[in-house]
C-alpha atoms as a PDB file:
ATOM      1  CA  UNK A   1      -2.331  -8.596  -2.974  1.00  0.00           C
ATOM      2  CA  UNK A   2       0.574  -7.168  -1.134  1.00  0.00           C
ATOM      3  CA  UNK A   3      -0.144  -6.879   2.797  1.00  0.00           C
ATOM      4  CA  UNK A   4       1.943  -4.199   4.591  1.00  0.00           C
ATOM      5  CA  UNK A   5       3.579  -3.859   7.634  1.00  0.00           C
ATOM      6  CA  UNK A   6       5.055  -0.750   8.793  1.00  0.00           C
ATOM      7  CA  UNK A   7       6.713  -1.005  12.003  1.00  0.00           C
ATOM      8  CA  UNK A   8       9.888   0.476  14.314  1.00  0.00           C
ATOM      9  CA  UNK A   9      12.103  -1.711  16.146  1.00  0.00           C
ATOM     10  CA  UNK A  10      14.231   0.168  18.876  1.00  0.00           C
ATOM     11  CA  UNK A  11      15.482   3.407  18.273  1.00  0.00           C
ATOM     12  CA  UNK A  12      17.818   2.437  15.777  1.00  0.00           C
ATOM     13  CA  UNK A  13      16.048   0.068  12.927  1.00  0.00           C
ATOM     14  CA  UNK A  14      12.723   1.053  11.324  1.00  0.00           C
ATOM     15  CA  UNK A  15      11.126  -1.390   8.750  1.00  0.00           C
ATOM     16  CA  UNK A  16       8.409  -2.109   7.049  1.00  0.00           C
ATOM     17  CA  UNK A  17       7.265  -5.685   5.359  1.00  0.00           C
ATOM     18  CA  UNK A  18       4.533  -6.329   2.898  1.00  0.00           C
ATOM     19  CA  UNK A  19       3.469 -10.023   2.456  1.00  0.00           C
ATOM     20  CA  UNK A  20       1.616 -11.172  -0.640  1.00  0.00           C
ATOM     21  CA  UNK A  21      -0.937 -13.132   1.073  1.00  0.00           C
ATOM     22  CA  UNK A  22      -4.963 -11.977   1.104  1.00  0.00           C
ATOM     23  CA  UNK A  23      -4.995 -13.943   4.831  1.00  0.00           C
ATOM     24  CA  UNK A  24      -4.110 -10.649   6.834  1.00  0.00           C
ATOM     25  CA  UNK A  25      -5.620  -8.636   9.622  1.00  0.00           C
ATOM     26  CA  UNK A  26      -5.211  -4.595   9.516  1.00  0.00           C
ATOM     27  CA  UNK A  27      -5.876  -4.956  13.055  1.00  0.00           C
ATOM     28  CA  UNK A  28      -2.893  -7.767  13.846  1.00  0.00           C
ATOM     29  CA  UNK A  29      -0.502  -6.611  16.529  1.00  0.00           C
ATOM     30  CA  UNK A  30       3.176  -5.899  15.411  1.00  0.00           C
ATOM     31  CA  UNK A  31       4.156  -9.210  17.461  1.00  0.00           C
ATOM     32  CA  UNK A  32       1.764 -11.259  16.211  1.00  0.00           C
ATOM     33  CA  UNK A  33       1.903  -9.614  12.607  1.00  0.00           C
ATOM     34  CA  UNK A  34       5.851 -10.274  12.511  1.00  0.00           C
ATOM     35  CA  UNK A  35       5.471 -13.808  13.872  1.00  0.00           C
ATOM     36  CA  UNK A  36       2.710 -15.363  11.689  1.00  0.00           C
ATOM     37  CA  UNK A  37       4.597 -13.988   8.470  1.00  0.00           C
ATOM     38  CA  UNK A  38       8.040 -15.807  10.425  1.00  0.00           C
ATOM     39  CA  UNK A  39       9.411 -11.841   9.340  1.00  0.00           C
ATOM     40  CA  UNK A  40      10.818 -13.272  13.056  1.00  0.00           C
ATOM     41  CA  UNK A  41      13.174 -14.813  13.329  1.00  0.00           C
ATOM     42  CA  UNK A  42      13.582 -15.224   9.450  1.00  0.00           C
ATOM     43  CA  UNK A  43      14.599 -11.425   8.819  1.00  0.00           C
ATOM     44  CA  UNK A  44      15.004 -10.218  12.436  1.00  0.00           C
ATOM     45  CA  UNK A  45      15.194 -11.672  15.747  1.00  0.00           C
ATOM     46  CA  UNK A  46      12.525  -9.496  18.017  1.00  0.00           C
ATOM     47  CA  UNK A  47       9.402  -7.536  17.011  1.00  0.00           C
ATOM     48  CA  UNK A  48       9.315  -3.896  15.953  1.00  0.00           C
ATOM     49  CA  UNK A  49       6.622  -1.961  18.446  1.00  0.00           C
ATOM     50  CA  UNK A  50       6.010   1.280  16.908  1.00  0.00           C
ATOM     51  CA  UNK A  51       5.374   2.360  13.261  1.00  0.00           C
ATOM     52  CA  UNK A  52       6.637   4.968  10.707  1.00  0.00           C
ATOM     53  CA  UNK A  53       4.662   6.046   7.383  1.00  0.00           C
ATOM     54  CA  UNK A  54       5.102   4.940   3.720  1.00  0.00           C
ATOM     55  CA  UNK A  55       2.693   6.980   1.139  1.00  0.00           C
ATOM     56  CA  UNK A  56       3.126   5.828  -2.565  1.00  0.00           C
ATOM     57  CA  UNK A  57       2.541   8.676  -5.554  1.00  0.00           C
ATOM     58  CA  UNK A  58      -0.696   6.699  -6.690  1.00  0.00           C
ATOM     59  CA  UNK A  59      -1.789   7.901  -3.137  1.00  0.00           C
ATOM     60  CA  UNK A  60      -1.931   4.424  -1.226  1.00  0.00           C
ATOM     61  CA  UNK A  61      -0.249   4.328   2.393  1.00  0.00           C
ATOM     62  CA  UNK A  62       0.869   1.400   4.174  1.00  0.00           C
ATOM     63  CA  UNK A  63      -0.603   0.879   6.990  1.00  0.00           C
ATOM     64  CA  UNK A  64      -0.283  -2.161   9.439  1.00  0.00           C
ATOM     65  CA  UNK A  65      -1.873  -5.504   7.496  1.00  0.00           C
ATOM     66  CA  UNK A  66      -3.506  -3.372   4.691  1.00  0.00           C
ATOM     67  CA  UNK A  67      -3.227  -4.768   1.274  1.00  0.00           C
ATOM     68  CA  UNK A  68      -1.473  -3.118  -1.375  1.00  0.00           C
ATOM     69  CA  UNK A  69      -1.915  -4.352  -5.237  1.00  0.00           C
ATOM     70  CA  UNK A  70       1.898  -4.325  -6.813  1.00  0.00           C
ATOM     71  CA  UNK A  71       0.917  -1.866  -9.280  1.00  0.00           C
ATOM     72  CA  UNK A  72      -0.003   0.516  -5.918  1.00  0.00           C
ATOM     73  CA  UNK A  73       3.566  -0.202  -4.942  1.00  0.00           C
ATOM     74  CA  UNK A  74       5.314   0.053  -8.079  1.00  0.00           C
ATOM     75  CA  UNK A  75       6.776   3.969  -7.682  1.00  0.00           C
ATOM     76  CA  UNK A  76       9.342   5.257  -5.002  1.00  0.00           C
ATOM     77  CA  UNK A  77       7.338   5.759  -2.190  1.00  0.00           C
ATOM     78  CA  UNK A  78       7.719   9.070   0.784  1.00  0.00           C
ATOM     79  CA  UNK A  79       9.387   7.448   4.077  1.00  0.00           C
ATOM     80  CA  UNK A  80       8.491   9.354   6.766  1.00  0.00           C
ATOM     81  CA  UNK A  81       9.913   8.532  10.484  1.00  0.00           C
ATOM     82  CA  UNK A  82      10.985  10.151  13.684  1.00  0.00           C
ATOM     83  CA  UNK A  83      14.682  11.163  13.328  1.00  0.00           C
ATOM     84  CA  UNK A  84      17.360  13.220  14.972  1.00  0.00           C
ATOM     85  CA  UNK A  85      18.014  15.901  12.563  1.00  0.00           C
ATOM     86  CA  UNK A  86      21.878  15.990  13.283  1.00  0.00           C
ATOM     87  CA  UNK A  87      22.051  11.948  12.583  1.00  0.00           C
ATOM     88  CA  UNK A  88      22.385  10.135   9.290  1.00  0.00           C
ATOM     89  CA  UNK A  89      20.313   6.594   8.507  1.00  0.00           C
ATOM     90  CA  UNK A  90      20.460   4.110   5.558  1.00  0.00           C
ATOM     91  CA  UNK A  91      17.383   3.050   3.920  1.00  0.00           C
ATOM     92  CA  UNK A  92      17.139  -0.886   2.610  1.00  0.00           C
ATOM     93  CA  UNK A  93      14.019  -1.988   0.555  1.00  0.00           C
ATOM     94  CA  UNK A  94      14.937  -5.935   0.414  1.00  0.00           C
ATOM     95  CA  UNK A  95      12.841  -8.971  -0.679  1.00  0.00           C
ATOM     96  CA  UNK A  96      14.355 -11.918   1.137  1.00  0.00           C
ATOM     97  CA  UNK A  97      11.932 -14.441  -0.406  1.00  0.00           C
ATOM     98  CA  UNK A  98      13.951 -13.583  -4.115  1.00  0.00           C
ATOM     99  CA  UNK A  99      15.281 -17.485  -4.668  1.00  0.00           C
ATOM    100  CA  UNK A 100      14.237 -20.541  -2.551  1.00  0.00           C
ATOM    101  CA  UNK A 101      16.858 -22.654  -4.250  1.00  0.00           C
ATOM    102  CA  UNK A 102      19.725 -24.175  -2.795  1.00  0.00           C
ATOM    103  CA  UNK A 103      22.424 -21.481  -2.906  1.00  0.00           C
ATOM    104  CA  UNK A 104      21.311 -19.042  -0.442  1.00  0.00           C
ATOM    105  CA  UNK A 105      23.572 -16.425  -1.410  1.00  0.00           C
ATOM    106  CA  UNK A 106      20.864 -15.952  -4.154  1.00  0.00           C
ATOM    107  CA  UNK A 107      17.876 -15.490  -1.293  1.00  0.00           C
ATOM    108  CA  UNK A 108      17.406 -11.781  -1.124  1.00  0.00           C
ATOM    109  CA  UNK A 109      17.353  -9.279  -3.882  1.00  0.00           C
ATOM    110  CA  UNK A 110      17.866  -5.669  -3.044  1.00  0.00           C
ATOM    111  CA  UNK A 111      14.870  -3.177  -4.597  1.00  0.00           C
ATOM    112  CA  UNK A 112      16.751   0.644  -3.278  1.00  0.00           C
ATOM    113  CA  UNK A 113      19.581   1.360  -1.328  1.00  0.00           C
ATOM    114  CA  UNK A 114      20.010   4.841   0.311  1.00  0.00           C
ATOM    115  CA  UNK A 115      22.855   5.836   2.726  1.00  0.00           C
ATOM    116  CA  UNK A 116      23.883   9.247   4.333  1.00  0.00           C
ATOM    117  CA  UNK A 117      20.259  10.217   5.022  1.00  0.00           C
ATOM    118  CA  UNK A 118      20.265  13.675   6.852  1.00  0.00           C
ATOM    119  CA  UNK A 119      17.675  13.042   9.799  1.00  0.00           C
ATOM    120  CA  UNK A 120      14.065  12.133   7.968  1.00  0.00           C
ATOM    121  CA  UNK A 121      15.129  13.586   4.510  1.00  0.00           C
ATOM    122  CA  UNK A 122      15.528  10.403   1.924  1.00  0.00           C
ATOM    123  CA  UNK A 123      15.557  12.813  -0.878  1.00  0.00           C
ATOM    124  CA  UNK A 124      19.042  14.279   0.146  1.00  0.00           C
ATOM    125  CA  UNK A 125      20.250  10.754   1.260  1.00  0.00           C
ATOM    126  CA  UNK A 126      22.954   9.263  -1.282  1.00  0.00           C
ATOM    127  CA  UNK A 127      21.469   6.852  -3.035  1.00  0.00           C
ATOM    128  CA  UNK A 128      23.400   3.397  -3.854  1.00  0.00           C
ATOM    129  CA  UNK A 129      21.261   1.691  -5.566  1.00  0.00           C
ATOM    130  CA  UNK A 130      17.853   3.113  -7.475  1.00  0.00           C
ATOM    131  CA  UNK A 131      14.025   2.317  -6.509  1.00  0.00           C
ATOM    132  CA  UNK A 132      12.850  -1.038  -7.998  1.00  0.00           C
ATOM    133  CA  UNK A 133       9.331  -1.626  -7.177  1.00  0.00           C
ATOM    134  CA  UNK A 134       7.936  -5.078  -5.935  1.00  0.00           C
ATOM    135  CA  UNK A 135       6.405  -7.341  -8.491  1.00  0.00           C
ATOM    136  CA  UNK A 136       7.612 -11.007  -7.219  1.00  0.00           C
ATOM    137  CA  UNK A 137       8.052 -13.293 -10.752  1.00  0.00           C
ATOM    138  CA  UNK A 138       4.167 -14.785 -10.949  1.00  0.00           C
ATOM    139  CA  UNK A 139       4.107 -18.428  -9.317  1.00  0.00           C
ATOM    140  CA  UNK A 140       7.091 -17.545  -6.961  1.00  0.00           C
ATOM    141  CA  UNK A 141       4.648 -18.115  -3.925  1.00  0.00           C
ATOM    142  CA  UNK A 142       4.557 -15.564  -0.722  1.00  0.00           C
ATOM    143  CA  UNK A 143       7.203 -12.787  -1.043  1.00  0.00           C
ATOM    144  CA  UNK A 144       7.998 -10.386   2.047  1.00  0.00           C
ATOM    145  CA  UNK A 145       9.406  -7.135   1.439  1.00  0.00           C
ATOM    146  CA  UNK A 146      10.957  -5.108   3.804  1.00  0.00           C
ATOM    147  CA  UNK A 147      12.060  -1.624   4.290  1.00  0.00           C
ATOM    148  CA  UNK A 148      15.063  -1.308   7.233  1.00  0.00           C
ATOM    149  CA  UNK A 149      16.314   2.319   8.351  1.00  0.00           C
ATOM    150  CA  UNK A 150      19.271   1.925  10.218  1.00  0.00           C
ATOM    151  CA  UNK A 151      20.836   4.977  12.442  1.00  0.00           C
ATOM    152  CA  UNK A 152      24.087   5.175  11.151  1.00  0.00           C
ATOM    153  CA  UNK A 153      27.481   6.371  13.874  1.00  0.00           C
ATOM    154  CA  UNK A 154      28.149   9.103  11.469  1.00  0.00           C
ATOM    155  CA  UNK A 155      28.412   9.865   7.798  1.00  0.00           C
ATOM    156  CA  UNK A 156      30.363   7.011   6.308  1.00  0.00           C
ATOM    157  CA  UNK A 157      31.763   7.074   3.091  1.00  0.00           C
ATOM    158  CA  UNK A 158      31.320   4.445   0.226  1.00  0.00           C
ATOM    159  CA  UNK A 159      32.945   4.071  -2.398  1.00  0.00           C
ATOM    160  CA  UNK A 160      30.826   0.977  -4.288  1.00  0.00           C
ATOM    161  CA  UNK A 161      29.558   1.188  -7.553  1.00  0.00           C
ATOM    162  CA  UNK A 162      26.536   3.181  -7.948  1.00  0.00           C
ATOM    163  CA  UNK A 163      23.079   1.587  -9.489  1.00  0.00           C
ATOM    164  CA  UNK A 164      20.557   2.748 -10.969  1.00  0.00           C
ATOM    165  CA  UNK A 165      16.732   0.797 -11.329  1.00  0.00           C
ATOM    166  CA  UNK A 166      17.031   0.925 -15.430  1.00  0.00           C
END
């Protein structure tokens, strides 16, 4: 089962972290949620307090500790969140739990990268790297996966190579 998280930290970073575990509570706090899955200080160093929304096409939402199936999970989901419509963001769906082995460098895998996101509009962000659903590789052990929105000083340019999820 995939537990998820969906929480706001600041004004500036929005996230949202789904645990495989069957062990949490829909009604856990933020704190407590992001401290028993060690999402702190592992990923980031304080709590989020608020949330945003995450509705998948096979019509599950994340909600704080529910438990999402990967096959729930699998398509690009609708971020919603509260945004200045005259600022960009950059979306990051990451799985830091990837590779427990000794070269860290090999830790986190990236799942979708989106940059340039006008306000709350992902659809008209520019996207880096395509949607890649979770689905951990079976006897990996507890995977987190977390979506970050930064608020970004302005529209940036980038000039990386551009993936897509084939």
């Amino acid at each position: 089962m995939v537990s998820t998280y969906i929480l706001l930290i600041g004004h500036t970073l929005l996230l949202i972290i789904r645990i495989h575990t069957s062990h949490c509570q829909a009604n856990m706090s933020a704190t407590s949620a992001f401290k028993s899955s060690k999402i702190v200080p592992d990923v980031v160093d304080t709590a989020p307090k608020d949330t945003i929304q995450l509705s998948y096409p096979s019509g599950s939402k994340a909600e704080l500790g529910n438990e999402l199936t990967p096959t729930q999970v699998k398509d690009q989901p609708t971020v919603s969140y509260p945004a200045d419509p005259d600022s960009f963001y950059t979306l990051i769906f990451t799985d830091p739990d990837n590779y427990d082995g000794p070269e860290l460098v090999y830790r986190e895998w990236h799942h979708w990268l989106v940059v340039n996101i006008p306000g709350n509009d992902v659809t008209k962000g520019d996207v880096l790297s395509g949607y890649i659903g979770s689905g951990p590789p079976e006897g990996t052990g507890i995977h987190r996966y977390v979506y970050i929105l930064f608020k970004q000083p302005k529209k940036l340019v980038f000039d990386e190579k551009k993936l897509d999820n084939k």
